[in-house]
PDB file of N, CA and C in Angstrom:
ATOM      1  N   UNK A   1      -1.288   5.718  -9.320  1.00  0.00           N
ATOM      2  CA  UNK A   1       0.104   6.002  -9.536  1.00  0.00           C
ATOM      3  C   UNK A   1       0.869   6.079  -8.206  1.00  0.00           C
ATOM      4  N   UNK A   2      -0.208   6.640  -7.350  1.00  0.00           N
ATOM      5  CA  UNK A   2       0.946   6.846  -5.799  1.00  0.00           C
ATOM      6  C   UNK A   2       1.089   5.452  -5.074  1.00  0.00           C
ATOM      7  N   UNK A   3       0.287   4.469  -5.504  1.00  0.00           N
ATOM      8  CA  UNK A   3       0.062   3.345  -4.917  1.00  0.00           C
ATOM      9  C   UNK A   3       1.299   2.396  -5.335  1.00  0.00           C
ATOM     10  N   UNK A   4       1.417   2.988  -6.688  1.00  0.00           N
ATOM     11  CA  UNK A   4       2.484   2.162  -7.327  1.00  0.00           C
ATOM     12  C   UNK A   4       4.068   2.211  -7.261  1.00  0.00           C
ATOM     13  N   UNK A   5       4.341   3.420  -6.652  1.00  0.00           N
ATOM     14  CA  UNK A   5       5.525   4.648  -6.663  1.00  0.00           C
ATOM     15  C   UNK A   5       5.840   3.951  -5.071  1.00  0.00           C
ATOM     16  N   UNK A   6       5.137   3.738  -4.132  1.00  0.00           N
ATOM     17  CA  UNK A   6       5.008   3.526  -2.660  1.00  0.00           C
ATOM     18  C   UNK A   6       5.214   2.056  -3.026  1.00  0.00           C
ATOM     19  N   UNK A   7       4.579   1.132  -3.349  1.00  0.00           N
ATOM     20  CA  UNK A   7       5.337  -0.625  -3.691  1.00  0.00           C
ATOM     21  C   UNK A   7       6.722  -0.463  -4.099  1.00  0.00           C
ATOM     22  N   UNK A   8       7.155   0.483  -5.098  1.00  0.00           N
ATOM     23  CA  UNK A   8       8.352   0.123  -5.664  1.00  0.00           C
ATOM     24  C   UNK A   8       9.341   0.688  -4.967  1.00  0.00           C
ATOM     25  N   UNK A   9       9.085   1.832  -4.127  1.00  0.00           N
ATOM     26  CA  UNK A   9       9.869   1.784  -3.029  1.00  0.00           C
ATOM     27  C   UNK A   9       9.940   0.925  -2.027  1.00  0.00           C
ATOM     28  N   UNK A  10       8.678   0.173  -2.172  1.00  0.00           N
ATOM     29  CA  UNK A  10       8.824  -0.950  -0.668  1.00  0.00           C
ATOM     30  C   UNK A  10       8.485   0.000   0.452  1.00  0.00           C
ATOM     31  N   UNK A  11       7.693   1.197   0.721  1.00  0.00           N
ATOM     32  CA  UNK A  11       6.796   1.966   1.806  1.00  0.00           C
ATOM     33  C   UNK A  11       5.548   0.894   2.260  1.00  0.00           C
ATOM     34  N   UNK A  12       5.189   0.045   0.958  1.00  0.00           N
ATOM     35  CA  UNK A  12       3.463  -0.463   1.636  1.00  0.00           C
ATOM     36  C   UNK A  12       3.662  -2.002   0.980  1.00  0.00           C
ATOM     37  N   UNK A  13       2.929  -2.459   1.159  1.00  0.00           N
ATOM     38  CA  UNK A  13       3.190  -4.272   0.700  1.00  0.00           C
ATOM     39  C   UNK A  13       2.451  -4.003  -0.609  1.00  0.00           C
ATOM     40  N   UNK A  14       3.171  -4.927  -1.380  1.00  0.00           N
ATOM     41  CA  UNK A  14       2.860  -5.114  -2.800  1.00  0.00           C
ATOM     42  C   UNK A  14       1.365  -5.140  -2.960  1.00  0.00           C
ATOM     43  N   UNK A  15       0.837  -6.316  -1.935  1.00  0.00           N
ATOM     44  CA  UNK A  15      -0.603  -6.793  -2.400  1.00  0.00           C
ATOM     45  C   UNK A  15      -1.734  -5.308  -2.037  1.00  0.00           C
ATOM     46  N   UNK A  16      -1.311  -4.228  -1.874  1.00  0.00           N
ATOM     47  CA  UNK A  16      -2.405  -2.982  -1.506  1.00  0.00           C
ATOM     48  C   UNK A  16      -2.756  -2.463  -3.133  1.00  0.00           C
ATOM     49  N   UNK A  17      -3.744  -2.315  -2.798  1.00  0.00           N
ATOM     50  CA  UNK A  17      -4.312  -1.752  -4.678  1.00  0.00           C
ATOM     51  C   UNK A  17      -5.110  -0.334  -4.422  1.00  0.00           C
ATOM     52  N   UNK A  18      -5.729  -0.641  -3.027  1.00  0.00           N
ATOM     53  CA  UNK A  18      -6.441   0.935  -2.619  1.00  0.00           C
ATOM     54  C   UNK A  18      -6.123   1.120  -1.577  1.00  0.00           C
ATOM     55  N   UNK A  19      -6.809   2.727  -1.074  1.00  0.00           N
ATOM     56  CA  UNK A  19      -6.868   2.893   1.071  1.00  0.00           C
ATOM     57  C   UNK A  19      -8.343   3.524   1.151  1.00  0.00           C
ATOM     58  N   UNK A  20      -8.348   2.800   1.725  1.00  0.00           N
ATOM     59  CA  UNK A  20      -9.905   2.981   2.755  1.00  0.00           C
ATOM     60  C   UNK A  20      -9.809   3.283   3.771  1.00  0.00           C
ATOM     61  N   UNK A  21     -10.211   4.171   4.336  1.00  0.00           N
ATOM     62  CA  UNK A  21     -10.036   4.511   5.832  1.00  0.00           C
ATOM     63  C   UNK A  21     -11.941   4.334   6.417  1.00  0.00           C
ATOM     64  N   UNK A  22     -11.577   4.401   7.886  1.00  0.00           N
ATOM     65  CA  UNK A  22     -12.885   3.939   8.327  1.00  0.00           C
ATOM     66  C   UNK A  22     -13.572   5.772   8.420  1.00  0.00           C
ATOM     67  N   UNK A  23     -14.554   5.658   9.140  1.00  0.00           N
ATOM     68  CA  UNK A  23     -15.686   6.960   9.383  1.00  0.00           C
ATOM     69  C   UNK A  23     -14.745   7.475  10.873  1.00  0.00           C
ATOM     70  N   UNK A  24     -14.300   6.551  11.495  1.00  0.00           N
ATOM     71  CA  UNK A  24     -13.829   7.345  12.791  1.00  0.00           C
ATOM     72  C   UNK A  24     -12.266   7.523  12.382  1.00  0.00           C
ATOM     73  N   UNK A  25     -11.767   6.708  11.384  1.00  0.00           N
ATOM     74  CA  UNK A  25     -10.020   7.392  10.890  1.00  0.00           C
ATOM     75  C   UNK A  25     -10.691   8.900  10.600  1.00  0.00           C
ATOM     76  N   UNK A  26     -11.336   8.782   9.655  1.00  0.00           N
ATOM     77  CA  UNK A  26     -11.572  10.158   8.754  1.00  0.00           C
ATOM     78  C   UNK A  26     -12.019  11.380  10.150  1.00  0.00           C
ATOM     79  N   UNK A  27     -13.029  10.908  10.994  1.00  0.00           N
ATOM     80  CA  UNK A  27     -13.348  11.693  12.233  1.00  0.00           C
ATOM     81  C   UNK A  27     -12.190  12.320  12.946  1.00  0.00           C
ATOM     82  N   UNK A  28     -11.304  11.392  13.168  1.00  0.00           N
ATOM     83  CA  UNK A  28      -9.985  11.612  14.361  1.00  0.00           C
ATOM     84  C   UNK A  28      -8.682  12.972  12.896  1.00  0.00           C
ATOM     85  N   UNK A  29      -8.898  12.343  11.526  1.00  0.00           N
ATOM     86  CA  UNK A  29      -7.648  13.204  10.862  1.00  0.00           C
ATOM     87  C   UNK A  29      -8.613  14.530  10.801  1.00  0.00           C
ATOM     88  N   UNK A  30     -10.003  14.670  10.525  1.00  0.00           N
ATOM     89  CA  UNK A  30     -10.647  16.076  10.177  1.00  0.00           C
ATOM     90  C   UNK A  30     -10.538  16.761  11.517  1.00  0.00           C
ATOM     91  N   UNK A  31     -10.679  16.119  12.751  1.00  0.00           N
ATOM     92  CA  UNK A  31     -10.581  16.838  14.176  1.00  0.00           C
ATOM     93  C   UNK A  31      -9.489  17.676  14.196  1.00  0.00           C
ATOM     94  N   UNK A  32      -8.520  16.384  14.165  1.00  0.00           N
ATOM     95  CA  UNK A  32      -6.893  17.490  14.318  1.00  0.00           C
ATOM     96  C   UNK A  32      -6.517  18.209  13.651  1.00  0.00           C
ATOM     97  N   UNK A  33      -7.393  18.502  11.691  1.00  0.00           N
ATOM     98  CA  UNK A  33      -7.558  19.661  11.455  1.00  0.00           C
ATOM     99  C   UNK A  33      -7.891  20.524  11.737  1.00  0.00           C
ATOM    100  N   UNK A  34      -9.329  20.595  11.802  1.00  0.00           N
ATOM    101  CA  UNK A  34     -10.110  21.820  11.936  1.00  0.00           C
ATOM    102  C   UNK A  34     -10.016  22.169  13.248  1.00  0.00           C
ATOM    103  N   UNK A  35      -9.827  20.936  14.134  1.00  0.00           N
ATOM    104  CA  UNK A  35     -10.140  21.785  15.376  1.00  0.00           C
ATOM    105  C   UNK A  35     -11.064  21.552  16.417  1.00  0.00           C
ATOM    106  N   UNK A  36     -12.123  20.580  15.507  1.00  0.00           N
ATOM    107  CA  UNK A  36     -13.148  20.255  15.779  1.00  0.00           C
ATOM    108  C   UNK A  36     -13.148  19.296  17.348  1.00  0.00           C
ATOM    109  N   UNK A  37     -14.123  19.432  18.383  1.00  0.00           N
ATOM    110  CA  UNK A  37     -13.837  18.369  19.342  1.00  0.00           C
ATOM    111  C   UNK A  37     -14.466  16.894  18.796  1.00  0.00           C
ATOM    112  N   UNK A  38     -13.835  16.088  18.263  1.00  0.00           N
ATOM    113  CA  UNK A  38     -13.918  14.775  18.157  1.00  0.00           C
ATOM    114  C   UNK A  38     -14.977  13.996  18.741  1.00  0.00           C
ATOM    115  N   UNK A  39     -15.200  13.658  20.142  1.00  0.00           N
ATOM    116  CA  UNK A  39     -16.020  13.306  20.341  1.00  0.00           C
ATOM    117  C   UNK A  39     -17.589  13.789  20.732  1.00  0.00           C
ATOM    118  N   UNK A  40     -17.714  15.135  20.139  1.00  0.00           N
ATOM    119  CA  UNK A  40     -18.958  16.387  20.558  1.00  0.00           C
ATOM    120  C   UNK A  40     -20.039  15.332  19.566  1.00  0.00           C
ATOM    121  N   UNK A  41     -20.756  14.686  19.974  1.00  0.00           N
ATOM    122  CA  UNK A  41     -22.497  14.159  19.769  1.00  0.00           C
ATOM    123  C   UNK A  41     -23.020  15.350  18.080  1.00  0.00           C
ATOM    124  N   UNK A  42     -22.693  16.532  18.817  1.00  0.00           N
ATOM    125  CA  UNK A  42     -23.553  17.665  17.828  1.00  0.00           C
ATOM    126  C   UNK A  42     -22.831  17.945  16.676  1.00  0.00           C
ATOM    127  N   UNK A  43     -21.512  18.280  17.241  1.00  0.00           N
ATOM    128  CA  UNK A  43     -20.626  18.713  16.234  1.00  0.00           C
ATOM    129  C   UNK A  43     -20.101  17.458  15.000  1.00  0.00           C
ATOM    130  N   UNK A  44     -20.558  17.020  13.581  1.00  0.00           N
ATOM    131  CA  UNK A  44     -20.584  15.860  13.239  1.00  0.00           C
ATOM    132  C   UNK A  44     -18.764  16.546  12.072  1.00  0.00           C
ATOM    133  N   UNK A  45     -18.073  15.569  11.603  1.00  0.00           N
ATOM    134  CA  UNK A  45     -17.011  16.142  10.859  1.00  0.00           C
ATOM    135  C   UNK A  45     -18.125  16.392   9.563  1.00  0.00           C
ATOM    136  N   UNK A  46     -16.755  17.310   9.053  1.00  0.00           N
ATOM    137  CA  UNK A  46     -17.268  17.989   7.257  1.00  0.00           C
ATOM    138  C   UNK A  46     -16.635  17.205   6.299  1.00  0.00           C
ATOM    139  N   UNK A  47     -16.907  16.892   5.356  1.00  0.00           N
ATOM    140  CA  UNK A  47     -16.570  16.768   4.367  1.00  0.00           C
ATOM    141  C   UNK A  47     -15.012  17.340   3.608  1.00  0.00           C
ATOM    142  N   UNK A  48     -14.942  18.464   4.184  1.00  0.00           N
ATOM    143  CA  UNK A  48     -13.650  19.265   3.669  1.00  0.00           C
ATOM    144  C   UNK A  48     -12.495  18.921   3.104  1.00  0.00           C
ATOM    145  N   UNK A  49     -12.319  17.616   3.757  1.00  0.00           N
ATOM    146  CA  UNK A  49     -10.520  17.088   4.141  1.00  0.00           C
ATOM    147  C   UNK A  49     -10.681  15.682   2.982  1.00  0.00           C
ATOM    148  N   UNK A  50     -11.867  15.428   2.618  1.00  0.00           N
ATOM    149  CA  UNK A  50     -11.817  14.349   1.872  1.00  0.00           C
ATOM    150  C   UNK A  50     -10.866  13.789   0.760  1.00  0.00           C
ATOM    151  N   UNK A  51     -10.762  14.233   0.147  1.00  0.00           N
ATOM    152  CA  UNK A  51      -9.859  14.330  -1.206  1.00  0.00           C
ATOM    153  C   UNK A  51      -8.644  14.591  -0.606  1.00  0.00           C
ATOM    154  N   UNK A  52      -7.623  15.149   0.589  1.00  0.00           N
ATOM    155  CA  UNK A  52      -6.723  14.583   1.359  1.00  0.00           C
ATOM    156  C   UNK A  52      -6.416  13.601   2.027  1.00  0.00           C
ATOM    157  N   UNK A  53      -7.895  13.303   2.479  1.00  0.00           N
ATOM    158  CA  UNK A  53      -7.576  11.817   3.722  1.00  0.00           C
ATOM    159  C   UNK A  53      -6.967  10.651   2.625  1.00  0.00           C
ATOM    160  N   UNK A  54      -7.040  10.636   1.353  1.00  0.00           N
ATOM    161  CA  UNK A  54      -6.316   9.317   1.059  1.00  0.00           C
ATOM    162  C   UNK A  54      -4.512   9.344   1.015  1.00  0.00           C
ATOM    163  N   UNK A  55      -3.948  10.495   1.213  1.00  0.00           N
ATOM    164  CA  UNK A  55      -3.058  10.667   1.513  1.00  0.00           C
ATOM    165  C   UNK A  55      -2.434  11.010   3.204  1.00  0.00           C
ATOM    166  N   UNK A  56      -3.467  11.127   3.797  1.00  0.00           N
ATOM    167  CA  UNK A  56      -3.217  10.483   5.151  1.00  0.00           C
ATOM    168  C   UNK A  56      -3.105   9.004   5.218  1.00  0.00           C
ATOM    169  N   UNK A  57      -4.294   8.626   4.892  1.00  0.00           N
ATOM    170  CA  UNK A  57      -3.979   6.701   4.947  1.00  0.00           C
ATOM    171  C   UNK A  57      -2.674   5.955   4.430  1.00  0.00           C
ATOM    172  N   UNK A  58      -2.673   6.910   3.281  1.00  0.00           N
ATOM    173  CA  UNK A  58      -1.072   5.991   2.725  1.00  0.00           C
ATOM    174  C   UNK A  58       0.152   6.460   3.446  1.00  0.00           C
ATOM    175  N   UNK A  59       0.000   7.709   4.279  1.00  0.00           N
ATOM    176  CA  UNK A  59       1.218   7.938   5.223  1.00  0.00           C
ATOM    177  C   UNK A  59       1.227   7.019   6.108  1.00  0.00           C
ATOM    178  N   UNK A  60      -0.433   7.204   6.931  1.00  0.00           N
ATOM    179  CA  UNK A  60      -0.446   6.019   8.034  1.00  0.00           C
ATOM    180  C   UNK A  60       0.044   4.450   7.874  1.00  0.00           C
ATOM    181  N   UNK A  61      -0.336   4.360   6.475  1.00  0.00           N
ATOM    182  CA  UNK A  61       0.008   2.333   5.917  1.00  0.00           C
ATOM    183  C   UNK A  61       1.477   2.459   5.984  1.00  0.00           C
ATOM    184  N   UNK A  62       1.818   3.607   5.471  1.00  0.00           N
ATOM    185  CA  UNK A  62       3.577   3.062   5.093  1.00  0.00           C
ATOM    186  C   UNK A  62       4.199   3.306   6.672  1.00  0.00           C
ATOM    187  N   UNK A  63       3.664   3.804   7.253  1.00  0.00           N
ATOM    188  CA  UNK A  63       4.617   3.912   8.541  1.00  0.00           C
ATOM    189  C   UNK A  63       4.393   2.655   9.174  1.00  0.00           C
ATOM    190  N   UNK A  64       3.250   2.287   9.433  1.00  0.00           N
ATOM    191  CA  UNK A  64       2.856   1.025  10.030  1.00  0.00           C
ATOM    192  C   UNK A  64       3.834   0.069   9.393  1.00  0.00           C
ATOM    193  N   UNK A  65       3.657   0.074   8.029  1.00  0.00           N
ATOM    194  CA  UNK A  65       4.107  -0.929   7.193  1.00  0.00           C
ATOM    195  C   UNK A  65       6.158  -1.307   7.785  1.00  0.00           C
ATOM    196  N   UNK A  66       6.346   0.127   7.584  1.00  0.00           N
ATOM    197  CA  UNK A  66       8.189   0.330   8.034  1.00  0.00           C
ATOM    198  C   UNK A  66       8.396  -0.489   9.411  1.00  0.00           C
ATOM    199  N   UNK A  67       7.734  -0.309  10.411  1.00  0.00           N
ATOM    200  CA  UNK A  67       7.894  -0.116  11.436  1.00  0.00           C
ATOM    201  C   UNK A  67       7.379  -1.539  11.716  1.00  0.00           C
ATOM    202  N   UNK A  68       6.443  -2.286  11.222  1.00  0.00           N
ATOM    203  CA  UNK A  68       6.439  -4.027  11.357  1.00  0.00           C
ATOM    204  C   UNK A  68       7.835  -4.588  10.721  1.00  0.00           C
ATOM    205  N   UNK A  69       8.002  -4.138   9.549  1.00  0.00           N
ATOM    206  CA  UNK A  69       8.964  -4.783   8.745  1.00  0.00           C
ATOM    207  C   UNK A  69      10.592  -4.522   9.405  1.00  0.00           C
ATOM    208  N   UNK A  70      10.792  -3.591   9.897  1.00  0.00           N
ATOM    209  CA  UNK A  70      11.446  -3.511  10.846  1.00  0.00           C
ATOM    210  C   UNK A  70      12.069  -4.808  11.967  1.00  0.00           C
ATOM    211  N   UNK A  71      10.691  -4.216  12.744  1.00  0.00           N
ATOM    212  CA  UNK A  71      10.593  -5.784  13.815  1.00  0.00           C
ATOM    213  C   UNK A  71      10.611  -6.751  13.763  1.00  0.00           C
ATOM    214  N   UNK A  72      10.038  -7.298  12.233  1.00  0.00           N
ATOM    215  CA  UNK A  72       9.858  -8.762  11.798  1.00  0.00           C
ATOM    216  C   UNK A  72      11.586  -8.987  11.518  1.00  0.00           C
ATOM    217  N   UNK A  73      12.926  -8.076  10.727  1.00  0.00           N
ATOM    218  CA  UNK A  73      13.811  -8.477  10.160  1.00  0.00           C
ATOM    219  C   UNK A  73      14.925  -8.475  11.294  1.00  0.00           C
ATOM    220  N   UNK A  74      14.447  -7.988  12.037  1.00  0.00           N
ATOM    221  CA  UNK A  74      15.677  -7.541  13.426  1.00  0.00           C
ATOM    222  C   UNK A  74      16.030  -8.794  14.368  1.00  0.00           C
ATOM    223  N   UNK A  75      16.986  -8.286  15.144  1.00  0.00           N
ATOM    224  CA  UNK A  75      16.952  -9.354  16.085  1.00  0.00           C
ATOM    225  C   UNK A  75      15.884  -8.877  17.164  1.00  0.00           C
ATOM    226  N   UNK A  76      15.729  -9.920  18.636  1.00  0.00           N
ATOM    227  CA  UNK A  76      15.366  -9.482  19.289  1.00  0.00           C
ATOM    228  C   UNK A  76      15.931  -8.391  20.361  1.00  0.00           C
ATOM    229  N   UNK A  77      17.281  -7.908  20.423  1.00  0.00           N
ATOM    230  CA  UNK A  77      17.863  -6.888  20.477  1.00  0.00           C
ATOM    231  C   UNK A  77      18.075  -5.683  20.655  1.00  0.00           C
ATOM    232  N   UNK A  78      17.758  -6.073  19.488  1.00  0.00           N
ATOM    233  CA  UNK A  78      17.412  -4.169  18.607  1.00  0.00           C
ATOM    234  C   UNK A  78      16.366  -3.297  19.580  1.00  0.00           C
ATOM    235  N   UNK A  79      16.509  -2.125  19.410  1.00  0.00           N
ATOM    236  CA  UNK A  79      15.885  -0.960  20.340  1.00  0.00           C
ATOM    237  C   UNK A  79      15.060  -0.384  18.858  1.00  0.00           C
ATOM    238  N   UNK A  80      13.856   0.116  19.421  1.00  0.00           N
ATOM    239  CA  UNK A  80      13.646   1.359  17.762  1.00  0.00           C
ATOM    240  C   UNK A  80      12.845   2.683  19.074  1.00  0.00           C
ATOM    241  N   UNK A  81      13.155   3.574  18.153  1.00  0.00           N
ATOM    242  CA  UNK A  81      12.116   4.494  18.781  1.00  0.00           C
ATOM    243  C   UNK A  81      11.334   5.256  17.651  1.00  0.00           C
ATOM    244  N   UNK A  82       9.919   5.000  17.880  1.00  0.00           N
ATOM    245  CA  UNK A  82       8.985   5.727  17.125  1.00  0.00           C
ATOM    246  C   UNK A  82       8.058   6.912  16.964  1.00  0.00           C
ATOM    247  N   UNK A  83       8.607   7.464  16.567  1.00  0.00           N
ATOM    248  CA  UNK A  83       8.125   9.136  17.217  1.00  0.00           C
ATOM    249  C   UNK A  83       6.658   9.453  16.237  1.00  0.00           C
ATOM    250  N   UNK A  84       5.483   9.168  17.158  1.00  0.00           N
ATOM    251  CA  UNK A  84       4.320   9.150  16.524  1.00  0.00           C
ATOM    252  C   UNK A  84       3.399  10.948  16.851  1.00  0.00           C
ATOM    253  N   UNK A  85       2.429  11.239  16.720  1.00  0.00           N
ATOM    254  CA  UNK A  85       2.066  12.306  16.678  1.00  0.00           C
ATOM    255  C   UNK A  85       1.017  12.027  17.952  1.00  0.00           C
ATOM    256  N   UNK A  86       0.223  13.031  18.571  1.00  0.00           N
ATOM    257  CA  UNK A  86      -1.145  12.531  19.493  1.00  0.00           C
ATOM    258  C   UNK A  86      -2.138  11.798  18.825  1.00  0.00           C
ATOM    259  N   UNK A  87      -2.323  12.421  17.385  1.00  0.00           N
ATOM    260  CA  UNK A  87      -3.979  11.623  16.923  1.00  0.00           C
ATOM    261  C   UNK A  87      -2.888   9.961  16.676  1.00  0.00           C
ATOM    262  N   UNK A  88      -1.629   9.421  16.359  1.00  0.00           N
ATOM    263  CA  UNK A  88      -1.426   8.269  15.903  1.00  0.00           C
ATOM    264  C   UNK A  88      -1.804   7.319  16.939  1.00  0.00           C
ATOM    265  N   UNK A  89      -1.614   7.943  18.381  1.00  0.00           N
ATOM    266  CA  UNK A  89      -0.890   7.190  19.650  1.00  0.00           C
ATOM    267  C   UNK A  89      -2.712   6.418  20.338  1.00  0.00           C
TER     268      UNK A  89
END
């Protein structure tokens, strides 16, 4: 349903049906939760955030998504500024 609500606004391209995120997306969004140091060998992420991370991904797709579609319709001109977070950058 959220997949569908996000096309018909035009947030994500029509042709998306799911989000998958990789093992190190999911690593880098559970870090900047919990807290956790990211790249610690010992310290491995939890499970916790799971059943949220697919609503991270579809934030991450639609911003990506805005922000090409943007650039692609503009002139060359145009200025944008994109105010991303530390884990986006």
């Amino acid at each position: 349903m959220a997949i569908k609500a996000a096309v018909e606004l035009d947030y994500i391209d029509a042709t998306t049906t799911s989000f998958e995120g990789t093992d190190l997306h999911y690593n880098m969004f559970e870090a900047m939760i919990s807290g956790r140091e990211m790249w610690n060998e010992i310290t491995k992420p939890s499970d916790s955030y799971r059943k949220i991370f697919k609503a991270q991904i579809l934030k991450d797709d639609a911003m990506a998504y805005r922000v090409v579609k943007l650039l692609n319709e503009d002139s060359d001109d145009q200025k944008y500024l994109v105010i991303a977070g530390k884990g986006h950058v």
